[in-house]
C-alpha atoms as a PDB file:
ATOM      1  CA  UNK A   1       0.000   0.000   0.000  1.00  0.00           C
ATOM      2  CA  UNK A   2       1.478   3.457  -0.716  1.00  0.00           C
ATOM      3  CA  UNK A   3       1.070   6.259   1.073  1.00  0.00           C
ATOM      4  CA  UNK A   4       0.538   9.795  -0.660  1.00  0.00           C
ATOM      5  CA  UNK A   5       0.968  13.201   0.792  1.00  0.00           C
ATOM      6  CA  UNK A   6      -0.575  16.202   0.194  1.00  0.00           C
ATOM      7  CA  UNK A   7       1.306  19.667  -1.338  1.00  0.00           C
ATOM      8  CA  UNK A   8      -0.241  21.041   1.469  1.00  0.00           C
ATOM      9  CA  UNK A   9       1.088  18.967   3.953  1.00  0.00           C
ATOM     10  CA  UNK A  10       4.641  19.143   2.453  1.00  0.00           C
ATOM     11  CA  UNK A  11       4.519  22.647   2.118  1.00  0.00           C
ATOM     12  CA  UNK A  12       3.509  23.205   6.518  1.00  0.00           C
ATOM     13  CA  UNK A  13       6.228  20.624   7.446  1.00  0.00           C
ATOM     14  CA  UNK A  14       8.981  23.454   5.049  1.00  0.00           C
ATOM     15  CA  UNK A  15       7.174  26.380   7.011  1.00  0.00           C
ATOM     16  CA  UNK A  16       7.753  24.456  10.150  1.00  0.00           C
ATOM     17  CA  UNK A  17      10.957  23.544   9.658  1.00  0.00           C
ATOM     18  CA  UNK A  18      12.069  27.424   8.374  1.00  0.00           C
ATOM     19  CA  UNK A  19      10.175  28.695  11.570  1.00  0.00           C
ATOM     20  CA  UNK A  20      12.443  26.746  13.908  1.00  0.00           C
ATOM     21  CA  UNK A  21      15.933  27.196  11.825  1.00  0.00           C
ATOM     22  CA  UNK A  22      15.495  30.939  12.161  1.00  0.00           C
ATOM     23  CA  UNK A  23      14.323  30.638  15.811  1.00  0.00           C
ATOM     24  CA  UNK A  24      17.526  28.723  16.436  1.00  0.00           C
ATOM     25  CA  UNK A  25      19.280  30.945  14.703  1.00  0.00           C
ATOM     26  CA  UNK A  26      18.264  34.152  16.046  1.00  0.00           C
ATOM     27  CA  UNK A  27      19.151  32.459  19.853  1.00  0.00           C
ATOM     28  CA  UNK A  28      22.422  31.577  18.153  1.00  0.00           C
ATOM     29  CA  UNK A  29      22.745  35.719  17.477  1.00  0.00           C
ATOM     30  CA  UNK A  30      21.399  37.049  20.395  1.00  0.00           C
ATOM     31  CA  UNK A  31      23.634  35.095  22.347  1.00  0.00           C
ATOM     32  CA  UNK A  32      26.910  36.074  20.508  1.00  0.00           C
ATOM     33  CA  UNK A  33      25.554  39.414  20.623  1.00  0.00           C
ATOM     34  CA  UNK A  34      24.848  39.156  24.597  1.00  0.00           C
ATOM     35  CA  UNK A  35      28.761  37.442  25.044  1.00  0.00           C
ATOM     36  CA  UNK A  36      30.452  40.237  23.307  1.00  0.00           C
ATOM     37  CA  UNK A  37      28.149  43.360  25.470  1.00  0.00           C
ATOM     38  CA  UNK A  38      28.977  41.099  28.363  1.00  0.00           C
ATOM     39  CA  UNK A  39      33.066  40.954  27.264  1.00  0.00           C
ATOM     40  CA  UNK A  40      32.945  44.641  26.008  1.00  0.00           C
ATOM     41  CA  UNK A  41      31.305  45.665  29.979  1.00  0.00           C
ATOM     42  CA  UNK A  42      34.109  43.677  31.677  1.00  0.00           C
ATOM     43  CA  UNK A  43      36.740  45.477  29.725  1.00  0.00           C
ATOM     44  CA  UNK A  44      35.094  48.646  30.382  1.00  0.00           C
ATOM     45  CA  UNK A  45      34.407  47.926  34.239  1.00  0.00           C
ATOM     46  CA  UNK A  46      37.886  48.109  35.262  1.00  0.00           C
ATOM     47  CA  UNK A  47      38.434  51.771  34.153  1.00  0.00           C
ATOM     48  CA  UNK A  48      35.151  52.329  35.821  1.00  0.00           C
ATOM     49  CA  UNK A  49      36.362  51.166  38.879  1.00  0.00           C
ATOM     50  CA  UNK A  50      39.748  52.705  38.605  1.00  0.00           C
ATOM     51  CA  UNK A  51      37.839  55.901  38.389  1.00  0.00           C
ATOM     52  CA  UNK A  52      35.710  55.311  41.696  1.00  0.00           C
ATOM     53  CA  UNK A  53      39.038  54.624  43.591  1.00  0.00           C
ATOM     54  CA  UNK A  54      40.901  57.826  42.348  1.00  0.00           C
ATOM     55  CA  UNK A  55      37.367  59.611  43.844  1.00  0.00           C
ATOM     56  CA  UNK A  56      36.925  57.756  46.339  1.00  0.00           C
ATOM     57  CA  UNK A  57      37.858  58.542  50.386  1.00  0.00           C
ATOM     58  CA  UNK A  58      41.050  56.535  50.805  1.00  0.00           C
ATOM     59  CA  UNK A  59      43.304  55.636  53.503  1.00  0.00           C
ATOM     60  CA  UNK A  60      46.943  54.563  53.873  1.00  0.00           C
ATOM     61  CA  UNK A  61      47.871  50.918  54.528  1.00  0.00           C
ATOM     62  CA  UNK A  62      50.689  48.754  54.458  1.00  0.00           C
ATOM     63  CA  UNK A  63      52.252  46.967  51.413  1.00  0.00           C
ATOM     64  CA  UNK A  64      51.191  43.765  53.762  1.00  0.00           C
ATOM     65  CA  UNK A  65      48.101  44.196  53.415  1.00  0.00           C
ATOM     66  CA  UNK A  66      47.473  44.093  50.322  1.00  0.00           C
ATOM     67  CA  UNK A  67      45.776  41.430  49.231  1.00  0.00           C
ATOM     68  CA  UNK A  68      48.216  37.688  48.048  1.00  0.00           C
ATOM     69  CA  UNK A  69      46.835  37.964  44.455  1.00  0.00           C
ATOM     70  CA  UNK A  70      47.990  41.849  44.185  1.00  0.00           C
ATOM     71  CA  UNK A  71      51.200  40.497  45.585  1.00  0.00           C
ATOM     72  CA  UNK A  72      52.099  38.048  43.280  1.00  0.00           C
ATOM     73  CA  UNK A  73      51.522  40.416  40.382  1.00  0.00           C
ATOM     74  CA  UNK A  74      54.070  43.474  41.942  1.00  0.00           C
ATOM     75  CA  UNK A  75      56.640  40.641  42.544  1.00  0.00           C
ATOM     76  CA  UNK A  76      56.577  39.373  39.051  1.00  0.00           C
ATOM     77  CA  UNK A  77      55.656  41.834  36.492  1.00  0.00           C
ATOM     78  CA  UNK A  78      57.180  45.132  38.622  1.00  0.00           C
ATOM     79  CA  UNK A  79      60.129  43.443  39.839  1.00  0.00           C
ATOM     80  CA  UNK A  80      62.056  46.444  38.553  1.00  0.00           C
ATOM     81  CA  UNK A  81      59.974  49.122  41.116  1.00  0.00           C
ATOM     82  CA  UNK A  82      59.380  49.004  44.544  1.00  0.00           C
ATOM     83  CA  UNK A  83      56.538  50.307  46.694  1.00  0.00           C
ATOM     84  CA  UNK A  84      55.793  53.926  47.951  1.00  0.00           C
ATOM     85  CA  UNK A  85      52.117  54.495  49.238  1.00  0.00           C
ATOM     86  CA  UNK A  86      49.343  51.791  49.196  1.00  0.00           C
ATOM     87  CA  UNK A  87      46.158  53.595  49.618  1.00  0.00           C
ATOM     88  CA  UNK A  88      43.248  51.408  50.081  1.00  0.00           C
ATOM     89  CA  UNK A  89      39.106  52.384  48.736  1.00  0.00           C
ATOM     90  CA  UNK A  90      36.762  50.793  51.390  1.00  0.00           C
ATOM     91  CA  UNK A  91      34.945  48.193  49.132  1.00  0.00           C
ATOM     92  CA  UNK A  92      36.447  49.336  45.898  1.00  0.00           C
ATOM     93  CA  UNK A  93      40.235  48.400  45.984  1.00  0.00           C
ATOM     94  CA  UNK A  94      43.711  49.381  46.037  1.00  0.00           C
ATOM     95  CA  UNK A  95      45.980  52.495  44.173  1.00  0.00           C
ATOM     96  CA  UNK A  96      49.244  51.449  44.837  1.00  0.00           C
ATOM     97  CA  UNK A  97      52.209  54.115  44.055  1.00  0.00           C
ATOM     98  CA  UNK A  98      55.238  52.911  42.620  1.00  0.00           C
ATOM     99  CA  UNK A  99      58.414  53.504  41.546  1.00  0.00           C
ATOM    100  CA  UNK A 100      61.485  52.287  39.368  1.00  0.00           C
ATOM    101  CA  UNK A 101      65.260  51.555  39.522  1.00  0.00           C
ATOM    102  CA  UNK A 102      64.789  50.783  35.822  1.00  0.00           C
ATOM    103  CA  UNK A 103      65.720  53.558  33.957  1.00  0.00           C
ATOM    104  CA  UNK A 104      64.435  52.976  30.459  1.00  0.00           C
ATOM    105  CA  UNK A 105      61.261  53.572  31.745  1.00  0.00           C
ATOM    106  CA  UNK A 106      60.213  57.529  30.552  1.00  0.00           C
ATOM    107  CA  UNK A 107      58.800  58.177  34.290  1.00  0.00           C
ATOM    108  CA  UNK A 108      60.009  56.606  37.437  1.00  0.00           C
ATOM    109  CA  UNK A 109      57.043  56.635  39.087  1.00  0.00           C
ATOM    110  CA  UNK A 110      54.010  55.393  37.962  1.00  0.00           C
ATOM    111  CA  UNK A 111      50.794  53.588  39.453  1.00  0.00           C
ATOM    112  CA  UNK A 112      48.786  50.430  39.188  1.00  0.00           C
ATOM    113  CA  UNK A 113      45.030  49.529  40.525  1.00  0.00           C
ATOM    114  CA  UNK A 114      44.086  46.295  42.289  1.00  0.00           C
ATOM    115  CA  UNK A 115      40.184  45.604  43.224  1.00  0.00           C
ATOM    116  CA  UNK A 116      39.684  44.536  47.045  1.00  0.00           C
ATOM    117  CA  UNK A 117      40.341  40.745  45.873  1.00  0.00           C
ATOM    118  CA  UNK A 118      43.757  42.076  44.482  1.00  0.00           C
ATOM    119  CA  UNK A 119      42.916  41.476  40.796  1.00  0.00           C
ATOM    120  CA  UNK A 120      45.689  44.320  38.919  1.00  0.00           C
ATOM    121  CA  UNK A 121      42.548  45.974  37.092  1.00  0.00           C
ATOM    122  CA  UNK A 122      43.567  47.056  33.307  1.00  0.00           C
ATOM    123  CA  UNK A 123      44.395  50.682  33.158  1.00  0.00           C
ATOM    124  CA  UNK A 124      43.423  52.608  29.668  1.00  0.00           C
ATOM    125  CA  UNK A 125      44.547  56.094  30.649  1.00  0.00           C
ATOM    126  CA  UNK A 126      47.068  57.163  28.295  1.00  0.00           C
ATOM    127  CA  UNK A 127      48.657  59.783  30.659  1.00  0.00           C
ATOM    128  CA  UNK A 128      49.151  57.440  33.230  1.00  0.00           C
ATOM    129  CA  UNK A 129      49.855  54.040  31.127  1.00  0.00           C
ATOM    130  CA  UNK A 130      53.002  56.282  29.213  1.00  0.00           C
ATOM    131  CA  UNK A 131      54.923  56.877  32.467  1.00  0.00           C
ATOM    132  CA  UNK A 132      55.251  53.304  32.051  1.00  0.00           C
ATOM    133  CA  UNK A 133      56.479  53.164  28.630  1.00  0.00           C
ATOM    134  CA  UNK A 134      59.845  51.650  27.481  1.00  0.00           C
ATOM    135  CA  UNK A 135      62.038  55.228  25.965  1.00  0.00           C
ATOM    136  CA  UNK A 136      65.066  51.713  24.853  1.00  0.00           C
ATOM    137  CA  UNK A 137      65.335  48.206  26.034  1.00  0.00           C
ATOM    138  CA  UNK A 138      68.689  47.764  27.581  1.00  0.00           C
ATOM    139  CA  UNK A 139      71.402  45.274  26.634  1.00  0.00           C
ATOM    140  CA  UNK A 140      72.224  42.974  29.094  1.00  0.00           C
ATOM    141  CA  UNK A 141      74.402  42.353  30.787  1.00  0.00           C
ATOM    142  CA  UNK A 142      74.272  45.107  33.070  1.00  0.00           C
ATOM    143  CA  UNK A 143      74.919  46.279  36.644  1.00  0.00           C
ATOM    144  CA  UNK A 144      74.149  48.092  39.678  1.00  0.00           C
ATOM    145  CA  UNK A 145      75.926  48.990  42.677  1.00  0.00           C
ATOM    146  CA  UNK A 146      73.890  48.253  45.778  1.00  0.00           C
ATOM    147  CA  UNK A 147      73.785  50.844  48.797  1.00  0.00           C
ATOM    148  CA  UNK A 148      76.582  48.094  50.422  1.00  0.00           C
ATOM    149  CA  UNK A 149      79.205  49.065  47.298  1.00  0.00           C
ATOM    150  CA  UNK A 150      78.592  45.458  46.123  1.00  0.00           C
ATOM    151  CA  UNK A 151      77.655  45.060  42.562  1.00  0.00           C
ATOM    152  CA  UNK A 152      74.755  42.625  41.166  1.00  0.00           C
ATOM    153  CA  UNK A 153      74.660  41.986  37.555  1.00  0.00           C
ATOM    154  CA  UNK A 154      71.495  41.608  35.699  1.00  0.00           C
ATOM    155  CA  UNK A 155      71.850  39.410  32.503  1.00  0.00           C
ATOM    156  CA  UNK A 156      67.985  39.175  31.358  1.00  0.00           C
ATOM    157  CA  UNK A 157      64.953  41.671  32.566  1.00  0.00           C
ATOM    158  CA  UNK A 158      63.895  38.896  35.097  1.00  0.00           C
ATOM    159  CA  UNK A 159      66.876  39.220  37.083  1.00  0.00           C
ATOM    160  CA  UNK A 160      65.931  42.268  38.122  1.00  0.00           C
ATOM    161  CA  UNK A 161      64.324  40.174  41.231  1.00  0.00           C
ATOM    162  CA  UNK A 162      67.556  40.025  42.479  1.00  0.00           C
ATOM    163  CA  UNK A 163      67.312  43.854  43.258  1.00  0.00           C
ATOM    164  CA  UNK A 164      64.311  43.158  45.280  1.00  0.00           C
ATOM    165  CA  UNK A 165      65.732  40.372  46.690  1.00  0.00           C
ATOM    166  CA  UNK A 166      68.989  42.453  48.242  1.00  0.00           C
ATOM    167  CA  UNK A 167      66.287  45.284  49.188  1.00  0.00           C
ATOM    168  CA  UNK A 168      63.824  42.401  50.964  1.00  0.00           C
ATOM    169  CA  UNK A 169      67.487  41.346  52.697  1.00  0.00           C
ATOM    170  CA  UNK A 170      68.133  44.796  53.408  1.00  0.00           C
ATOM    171  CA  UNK A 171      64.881  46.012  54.520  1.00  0.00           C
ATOM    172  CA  UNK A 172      66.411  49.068  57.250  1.00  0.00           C
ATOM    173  CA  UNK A 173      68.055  50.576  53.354  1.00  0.00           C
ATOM    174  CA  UNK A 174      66.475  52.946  51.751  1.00  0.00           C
ATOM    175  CA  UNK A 175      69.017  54.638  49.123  1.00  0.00           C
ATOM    176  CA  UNK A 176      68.457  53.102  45.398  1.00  0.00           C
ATOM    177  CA  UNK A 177      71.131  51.426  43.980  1.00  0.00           C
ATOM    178  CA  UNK A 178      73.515  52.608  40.939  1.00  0.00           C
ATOM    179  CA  UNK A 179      73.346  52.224  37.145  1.00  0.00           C
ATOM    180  CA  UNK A 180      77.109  51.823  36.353  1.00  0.00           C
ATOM    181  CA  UNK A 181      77.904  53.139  33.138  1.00  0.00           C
ATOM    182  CA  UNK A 182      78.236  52.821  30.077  1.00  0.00           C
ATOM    183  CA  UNK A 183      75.260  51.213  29.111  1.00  0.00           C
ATOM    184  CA  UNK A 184      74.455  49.824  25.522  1.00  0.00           C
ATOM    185  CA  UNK A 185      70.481  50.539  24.926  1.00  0.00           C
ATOM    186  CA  UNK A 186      68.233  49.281  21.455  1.00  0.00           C
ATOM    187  CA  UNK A 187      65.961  52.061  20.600  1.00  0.00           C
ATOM    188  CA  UNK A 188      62.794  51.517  18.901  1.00  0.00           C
ATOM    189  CA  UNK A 189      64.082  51.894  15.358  1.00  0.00           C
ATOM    190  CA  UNK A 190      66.212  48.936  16.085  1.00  0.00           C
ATOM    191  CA  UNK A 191      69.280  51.383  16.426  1.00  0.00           C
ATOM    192  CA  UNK A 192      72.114  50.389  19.278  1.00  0.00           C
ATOM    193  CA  UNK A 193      72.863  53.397  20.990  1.00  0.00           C
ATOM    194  CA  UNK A 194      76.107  53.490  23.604  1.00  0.00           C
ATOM    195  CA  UNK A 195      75.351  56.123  27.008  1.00  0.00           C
ATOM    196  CA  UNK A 196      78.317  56.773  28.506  1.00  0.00           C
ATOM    197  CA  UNK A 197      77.046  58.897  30.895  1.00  0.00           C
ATOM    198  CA  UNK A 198      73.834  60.143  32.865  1.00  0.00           C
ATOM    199  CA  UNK A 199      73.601  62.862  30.449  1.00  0.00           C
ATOM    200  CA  UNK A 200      73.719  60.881  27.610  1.00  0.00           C
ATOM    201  CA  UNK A 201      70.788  58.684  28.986  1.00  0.00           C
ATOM    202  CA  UNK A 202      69.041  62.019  30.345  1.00  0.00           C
ATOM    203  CA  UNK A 203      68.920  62.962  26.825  1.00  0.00           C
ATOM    204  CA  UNK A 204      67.701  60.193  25.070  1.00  0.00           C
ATOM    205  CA  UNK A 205      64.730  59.896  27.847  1.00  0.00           C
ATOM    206  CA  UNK A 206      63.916  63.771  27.050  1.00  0.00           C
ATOM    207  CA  UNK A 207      63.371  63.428  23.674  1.00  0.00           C
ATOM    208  CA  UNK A 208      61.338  60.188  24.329  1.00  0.00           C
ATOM    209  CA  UNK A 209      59.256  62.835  26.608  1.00  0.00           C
ATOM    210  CA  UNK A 210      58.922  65.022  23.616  1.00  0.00           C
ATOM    211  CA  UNK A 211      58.005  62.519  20.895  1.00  0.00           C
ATOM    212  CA  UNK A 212      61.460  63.568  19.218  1.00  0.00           C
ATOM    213  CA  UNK A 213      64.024  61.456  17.645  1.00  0.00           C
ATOM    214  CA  UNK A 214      65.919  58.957  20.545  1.00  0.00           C
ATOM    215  CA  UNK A 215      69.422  58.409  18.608  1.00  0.00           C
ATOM    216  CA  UNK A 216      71.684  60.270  19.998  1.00  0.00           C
ATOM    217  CA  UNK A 217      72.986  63.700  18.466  1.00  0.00           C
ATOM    218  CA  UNK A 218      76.377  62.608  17.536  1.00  0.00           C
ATOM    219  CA  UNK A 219      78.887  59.846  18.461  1.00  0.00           C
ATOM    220  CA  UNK A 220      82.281  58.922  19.039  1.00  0.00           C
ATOM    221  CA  UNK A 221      84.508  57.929  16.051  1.00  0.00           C
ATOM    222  CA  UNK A 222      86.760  55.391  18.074  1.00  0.00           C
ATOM    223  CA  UNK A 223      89.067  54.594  18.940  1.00  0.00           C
ATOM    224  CA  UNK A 224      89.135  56.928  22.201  1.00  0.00           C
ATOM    225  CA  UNK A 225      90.764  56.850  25.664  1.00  0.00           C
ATOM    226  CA  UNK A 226      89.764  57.460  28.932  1.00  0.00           C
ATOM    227  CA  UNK A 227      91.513  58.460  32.028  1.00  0.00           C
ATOM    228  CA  UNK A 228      90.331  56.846  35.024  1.00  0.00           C
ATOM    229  CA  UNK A 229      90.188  58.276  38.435  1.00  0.00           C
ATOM    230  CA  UNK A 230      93.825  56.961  39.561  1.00  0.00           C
ATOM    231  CA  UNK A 231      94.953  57.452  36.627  1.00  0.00           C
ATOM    232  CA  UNK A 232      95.076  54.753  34.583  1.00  0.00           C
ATOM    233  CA  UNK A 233      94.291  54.826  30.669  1.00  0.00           C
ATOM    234  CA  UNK A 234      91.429  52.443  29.224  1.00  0.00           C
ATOM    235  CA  UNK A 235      91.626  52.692  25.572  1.00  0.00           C
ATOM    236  CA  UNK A 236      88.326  51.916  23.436  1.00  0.00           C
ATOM    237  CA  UNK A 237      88.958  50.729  19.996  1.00  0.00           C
ATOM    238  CA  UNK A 238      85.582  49.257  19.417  1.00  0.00           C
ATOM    239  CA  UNK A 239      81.806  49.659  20.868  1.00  0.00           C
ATOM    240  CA  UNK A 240      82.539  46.447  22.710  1.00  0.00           C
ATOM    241  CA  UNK A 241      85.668  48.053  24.833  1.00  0.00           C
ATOM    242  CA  UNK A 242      83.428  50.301  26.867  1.00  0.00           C
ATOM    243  CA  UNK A 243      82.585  47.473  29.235  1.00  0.00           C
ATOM    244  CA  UNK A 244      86.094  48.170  30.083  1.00  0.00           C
ATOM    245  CA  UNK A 245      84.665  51.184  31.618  1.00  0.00           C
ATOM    246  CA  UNK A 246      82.402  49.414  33.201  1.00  0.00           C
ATOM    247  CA  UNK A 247      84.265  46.516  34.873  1.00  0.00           C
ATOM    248  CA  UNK A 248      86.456  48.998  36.476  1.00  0.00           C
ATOM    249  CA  UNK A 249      83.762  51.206  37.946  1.00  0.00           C
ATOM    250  CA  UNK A 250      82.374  47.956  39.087  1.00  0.00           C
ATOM    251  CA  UNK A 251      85.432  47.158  40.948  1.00  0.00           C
ATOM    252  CA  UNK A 252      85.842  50.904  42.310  1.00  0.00           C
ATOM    253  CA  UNK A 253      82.453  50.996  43.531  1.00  0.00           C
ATOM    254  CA  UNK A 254      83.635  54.189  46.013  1.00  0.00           C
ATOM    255  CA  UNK A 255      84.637  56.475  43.440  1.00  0.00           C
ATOM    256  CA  UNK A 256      82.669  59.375  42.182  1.00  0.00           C
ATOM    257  CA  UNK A 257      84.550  61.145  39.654  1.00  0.00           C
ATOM    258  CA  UNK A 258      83.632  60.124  36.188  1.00  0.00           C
ATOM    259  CA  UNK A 259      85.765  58.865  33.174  1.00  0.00           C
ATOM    260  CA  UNK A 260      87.678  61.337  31.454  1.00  0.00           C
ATOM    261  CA  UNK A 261      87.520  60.938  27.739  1.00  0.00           C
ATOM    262  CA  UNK A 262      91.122  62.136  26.442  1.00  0.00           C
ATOM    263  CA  UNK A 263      91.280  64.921  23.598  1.00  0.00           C
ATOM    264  CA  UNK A 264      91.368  65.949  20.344  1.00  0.00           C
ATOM    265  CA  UNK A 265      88.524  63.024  19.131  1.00  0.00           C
ATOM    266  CA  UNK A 266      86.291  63.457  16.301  1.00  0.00           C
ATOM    267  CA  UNK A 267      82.259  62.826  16.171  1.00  0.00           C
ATOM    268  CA  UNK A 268      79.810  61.715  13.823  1.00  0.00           C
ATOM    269  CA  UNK A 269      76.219  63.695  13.881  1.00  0.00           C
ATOM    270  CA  UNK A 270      73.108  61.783  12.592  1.00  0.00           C
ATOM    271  CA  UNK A 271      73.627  63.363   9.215  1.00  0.00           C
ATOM    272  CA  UNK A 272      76.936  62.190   8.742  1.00  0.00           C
ATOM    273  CA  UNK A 273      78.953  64.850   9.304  1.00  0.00           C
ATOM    274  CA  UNK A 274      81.944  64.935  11.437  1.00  0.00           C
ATOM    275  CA  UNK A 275      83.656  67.501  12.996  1.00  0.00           C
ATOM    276  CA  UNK A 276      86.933  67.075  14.931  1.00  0.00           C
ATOM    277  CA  UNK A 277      86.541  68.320  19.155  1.00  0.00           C
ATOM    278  CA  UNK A 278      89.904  69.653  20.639  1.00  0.00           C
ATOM    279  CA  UNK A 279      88.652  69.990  24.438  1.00  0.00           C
ATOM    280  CA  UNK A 280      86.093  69.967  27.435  1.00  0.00           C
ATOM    281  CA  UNK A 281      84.503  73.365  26.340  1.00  0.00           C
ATOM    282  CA  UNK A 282      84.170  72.514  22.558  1.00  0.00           C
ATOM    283  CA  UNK A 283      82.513  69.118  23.765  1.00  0.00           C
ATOM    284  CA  UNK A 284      79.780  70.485  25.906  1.00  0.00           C
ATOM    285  CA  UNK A 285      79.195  72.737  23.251  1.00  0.00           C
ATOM    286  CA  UNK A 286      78.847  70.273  21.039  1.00  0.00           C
ATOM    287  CA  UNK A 287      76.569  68.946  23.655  1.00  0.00           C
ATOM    288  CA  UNK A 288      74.229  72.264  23.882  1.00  0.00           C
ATOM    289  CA  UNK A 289      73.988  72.409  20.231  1.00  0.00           C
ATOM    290  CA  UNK A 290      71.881  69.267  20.247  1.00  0.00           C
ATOM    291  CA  UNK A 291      69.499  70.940  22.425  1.00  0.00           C
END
């Protein structure tokens, strides 16, 4: 016996079946579309609480009491800073003030929000996320002299946990430790840059300040020669020699009188140009010029 079915039939089963694909389909949307307002409110909640804790009545607490969470997070991704206020939101969360031995940063100090759980809440301020901004990554190895005249040398970023592990040693010091120069740096254009000084490094963080061009304004044509505090002569015949420098600062951690580079020498500007420098004076004007 065969059965037969109707047009009609045939054609109500195809409306049924269209009604429910397009009610399954429209769940399908509305739920997507509910997940991303629900993604786009948690990224949106943190600078909304940030806000509320920069309003709200604080008070001062101690780094111990901040939550283990908020801990965690200042010991491993701020090993380079240390702590200066904690200031604490009654049910909102935490504004901790910071600040850095790490000197590539453009500010030194700089501040991060935790909610009461200790949760680091992501901060989209501009003005305050730049202070945190890289002006150079430096090249490691390098070193610092501690308060005690004894020298630790960082060979990758993470090391800088052995700072905080001399300071958490030393918990009765409070002077920062040294940047012993010089100091190779990589700018952003990929450019190796040698700071022999504090100047030098003052200058490329200025112009990172100002938006202007990091490399800086002219450079040594080596080989050069320093004289040394007791007197001694370090020549420099290539980039690499100026850990020379280093390495004896390092081991004369009590001296305060800088390198002195030995003249005539001759530079080489950014354009190309060189220009031959017979003394101190014609060197710091050389110096000013940049400015």
């Amino acid at each position: 016996m065969r059965t037969s079915i109707s047009k009609e039939n045939i054609l109500r089963s195809s409306v049924l079946f269209l009604s429910i694909s397009a009610f399954i389909l429209s769940a399908l949307l509305f739920t997507s579309c509910s997940d991303s307002e629900g993604l786009e409110t948690v990224a949106t909640d943190d600078d909304t609480l940030i806000t509320q804790i920069e309003k709200a009545s604080t008070i001062k607490v101690e780094a111990s009491s901040l939550p283990a969470e908020a801990t965690a997070v200042l010991n491993d991704d701020f090993a380079d800073s240390y702590i200066t206020t904690v200031n604490f939101a009654s049910d909102l969360g935490y504004k901790v003030g910071l600040n850095t031995d790490d000197v590539s940063k453009q500010e030194l100090n700089s501040d991060v929000y935790f909610s009461k759980t200790g949760k680091q809440l992501a901060d989209s301020n501009e003005k305050r996320t730049k202070r945190r901004h890289k002006c150079f990554e430096f090249v490691f190895p390098i070193d610092l002299i501690m308060p005690d005249n004894t020298s630790i040398t960082l060979n990758s970023k993470e090391d800088w946990s052995l700072k905080k592990d001399w300071y958490e040693a030393n918990p009765d010091v409070t002077e920062r430790p040294e940047l012993v120069y010089p100091v190779d740096v990589t700018l952003e254009d990929g450019t190796v840059q040698t700071l022999i000084d504090s100047d030098e490094l003052k200058a490329v963080k200025d112009s990172c300040r100002k938006g202007k061009d990091k490399r800086k304004c002219f450079k040594l044509v080596l080989p050069v020669s320093f004289t040394m505090a007791d007197a001694s002569v370090i020549d420099v015949a290539v980039r690499k020699d100026f850990k020379l420098l280093r390495e004896w600062c390092k081991a004369n951690p009590d001296n305060t009188v800088k390198p002195v580079l030995n003249f005539p020498v001759d530079i080489t500007y950014r354009d190309g140009t060189t220009a031959t420098i017979n003394d101190e004076t014609e060197y710091a004007a050389a110096k000013e010029a940049c400015n």
